[in-house]
Protein backbone atom coordinates (compact mmCIF):
# COMPACT_ATOMS: atom_id res chain seq x y z
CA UNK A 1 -12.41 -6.99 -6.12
CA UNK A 2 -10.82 -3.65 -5.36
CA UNK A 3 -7.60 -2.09 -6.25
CA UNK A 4 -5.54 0.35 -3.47
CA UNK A 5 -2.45 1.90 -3.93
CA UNK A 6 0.28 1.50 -1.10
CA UNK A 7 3.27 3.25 -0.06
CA UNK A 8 6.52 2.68 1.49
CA UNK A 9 10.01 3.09 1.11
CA UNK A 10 11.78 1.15 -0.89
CA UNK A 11 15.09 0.76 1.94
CA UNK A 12 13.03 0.62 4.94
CA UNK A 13 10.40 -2.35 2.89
CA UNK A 14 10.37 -2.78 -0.98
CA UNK A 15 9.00 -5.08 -3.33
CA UNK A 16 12.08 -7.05 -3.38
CA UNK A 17 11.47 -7.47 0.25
CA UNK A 18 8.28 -8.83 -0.25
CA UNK A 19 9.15 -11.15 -3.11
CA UNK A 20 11.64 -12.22 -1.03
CA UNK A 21 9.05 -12.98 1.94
CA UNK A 22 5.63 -13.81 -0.11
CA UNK A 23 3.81 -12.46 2.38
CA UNK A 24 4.25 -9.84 5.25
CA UNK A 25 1.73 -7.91 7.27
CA UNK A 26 1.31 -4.03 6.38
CA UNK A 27 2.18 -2.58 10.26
CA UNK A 28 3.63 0.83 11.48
CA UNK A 29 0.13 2.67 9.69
CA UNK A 30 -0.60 5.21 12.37
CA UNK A 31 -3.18 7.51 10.70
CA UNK A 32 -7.06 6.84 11.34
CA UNK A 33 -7.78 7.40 7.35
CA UNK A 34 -5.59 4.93 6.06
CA UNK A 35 -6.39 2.11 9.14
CA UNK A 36 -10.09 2.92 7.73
CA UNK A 37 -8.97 2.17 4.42
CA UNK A 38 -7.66 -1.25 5.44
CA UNK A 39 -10.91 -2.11 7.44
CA UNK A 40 -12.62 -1.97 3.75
CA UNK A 41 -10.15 -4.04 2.17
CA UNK A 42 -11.37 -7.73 1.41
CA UNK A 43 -9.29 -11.15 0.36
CA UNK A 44 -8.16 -10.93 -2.94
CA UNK A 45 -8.13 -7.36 -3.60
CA UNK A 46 -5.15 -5.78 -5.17
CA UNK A 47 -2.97 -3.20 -3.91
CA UNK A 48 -0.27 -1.47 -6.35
CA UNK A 49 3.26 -1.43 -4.09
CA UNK A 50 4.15 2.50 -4.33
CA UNK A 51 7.53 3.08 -3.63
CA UNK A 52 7.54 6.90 -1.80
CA UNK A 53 10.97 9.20 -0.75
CA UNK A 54 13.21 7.63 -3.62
CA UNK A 55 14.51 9.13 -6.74
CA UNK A 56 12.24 8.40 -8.44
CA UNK A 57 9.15 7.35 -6.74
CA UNK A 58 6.86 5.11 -8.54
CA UNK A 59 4.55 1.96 -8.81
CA UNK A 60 7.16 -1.10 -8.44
CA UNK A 61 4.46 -4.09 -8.40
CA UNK A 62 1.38 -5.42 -6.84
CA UNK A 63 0.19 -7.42 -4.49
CA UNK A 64 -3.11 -8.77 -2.91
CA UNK A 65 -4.80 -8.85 0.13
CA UNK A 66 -4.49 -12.17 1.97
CA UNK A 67 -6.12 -11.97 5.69
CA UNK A 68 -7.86 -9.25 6.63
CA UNK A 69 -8.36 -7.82 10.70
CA UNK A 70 -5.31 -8.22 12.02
CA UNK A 71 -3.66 -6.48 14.96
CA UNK A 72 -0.34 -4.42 14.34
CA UNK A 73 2.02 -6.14 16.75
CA UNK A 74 3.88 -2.69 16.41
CA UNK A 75 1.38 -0.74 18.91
CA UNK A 76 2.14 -3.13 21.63
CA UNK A 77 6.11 -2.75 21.83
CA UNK A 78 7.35 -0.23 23.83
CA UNK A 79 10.80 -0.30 21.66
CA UNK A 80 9.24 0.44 18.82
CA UNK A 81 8.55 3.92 16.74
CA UNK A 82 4.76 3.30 16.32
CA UNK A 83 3.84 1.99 19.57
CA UNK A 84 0.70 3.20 20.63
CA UNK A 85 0.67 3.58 24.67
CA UNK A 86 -3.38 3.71 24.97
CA UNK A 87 -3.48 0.92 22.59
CA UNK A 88 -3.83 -2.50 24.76
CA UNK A 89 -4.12 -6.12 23.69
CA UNK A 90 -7.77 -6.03 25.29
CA UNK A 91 -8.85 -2.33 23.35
CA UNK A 92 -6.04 -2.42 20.52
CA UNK A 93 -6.57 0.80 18.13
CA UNK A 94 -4.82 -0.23 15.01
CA UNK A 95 -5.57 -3.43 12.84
CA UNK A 96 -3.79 -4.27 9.59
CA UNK A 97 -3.91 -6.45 6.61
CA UNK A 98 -1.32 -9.19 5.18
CA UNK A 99 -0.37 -8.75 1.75
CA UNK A 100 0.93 -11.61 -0.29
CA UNK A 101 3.54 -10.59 -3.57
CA UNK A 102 1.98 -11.01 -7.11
CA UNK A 103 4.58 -9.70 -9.69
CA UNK A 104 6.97 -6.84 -9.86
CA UNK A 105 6.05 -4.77 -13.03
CA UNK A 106 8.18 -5.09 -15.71
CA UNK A 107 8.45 -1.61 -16.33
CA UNK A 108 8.61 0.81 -13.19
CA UNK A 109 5.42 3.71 -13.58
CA UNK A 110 7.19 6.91 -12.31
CA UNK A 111 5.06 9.61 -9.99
CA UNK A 112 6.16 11.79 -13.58
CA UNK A 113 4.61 8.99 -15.61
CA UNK A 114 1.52 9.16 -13.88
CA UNK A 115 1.17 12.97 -14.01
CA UNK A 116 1.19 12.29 -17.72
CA UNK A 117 -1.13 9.90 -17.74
CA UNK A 118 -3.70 10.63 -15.17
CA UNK A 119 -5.93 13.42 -13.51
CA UNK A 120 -5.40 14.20 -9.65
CA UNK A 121 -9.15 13.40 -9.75
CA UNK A 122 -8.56 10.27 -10.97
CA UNK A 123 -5.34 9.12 -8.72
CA UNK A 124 -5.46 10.58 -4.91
CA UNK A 125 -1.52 10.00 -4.77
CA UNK A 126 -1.56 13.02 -7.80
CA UNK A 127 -3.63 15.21 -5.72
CA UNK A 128 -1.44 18.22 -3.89
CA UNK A 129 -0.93 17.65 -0.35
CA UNK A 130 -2.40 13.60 -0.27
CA UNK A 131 0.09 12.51 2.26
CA UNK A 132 -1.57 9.33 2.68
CA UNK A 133 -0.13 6.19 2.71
CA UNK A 134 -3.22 3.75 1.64
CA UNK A 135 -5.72 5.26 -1.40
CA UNK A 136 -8.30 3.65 -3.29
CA UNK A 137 -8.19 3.30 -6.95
CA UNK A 138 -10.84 3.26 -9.52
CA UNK A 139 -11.02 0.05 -11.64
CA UNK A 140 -10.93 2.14 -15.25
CA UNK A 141 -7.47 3.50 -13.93
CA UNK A 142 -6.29 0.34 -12.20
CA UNK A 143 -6.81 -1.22 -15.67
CA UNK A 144 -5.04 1.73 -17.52
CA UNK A 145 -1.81 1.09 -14.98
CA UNK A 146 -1.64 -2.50 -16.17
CA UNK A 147 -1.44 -2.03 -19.58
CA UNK A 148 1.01 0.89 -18.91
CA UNK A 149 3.01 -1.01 -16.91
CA UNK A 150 2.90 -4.05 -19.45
CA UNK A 151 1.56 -6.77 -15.99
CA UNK A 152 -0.11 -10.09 -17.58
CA UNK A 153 -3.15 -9.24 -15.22
């Protein structure tokens, strides 16, 4: 099992949306890094839900990966902001994952919090000018966000 950390804002898709769902697929990604990222993901790997552009932003929860190589509906529609015009059904050019809701922490981890407590080397989202939406995290400091967080993982 891995552990990712994944961002999005908490208005536009939060963890209370996701709680409220169960399970939703992670679409709109639209940068080659991060669609890697997901093609590395497998079933049952957990992703910490990073909520980014609020006051603060912070770790809300976590979730795992449920299905794995699936196409992002989004690139298809023409009415939508991350359609994709040389992206076809046939040749499609982004894939995503589905994500199923495990817990929302008990304690929210604030982006200060984890300058505290961690190393840019040791959390990408730390690192100056990581604009990415999908990281990988280390197991040691997956564990350490648990137990700061207070999870029963």
């Amino acid at each position: 099992m891995a552990y990712w950390l994944m961002k999005s804002e908490p208005d536009v898709y939060g963890i209370e949306h996701l709680k409220s769902e169960g399970e939703t697929i992670w679409d709109g990604i639209r940068n080659y890094q991060a669609r890697n990222l997901m093609r590395d993901m497998k079933i049952g790997d957990l992703a910490f839900f990073y909520h980014s552009n609020t006051k603060p932003p912070g770790i809300a929860g976590l979730m795992k990966v449920s299905k794995l190589g699936l196409d992002d509906p989004t690139q298809f529609d023409p009415q939508n902001k991350y359609y994709d015009p040389k992206s076809t059904p046939e040749n499609p050019r982004w894939q995503t994952v589905a994500l199923e809701y495990v817990e929302t922490f008990p304690t929210y981890l604030t982006l200060n919090t984890l300058r505290e407590q961690f190393e840019p080397e040791d959390l990408l989202i730390l690192r100056r000018g990581n604009r990415l939406s999908i990281t990988p995290v280390a197991d040691d400091v997956a564990e350490q966000i648990l137990k700061l967080v207070g999870s029963a993982r």
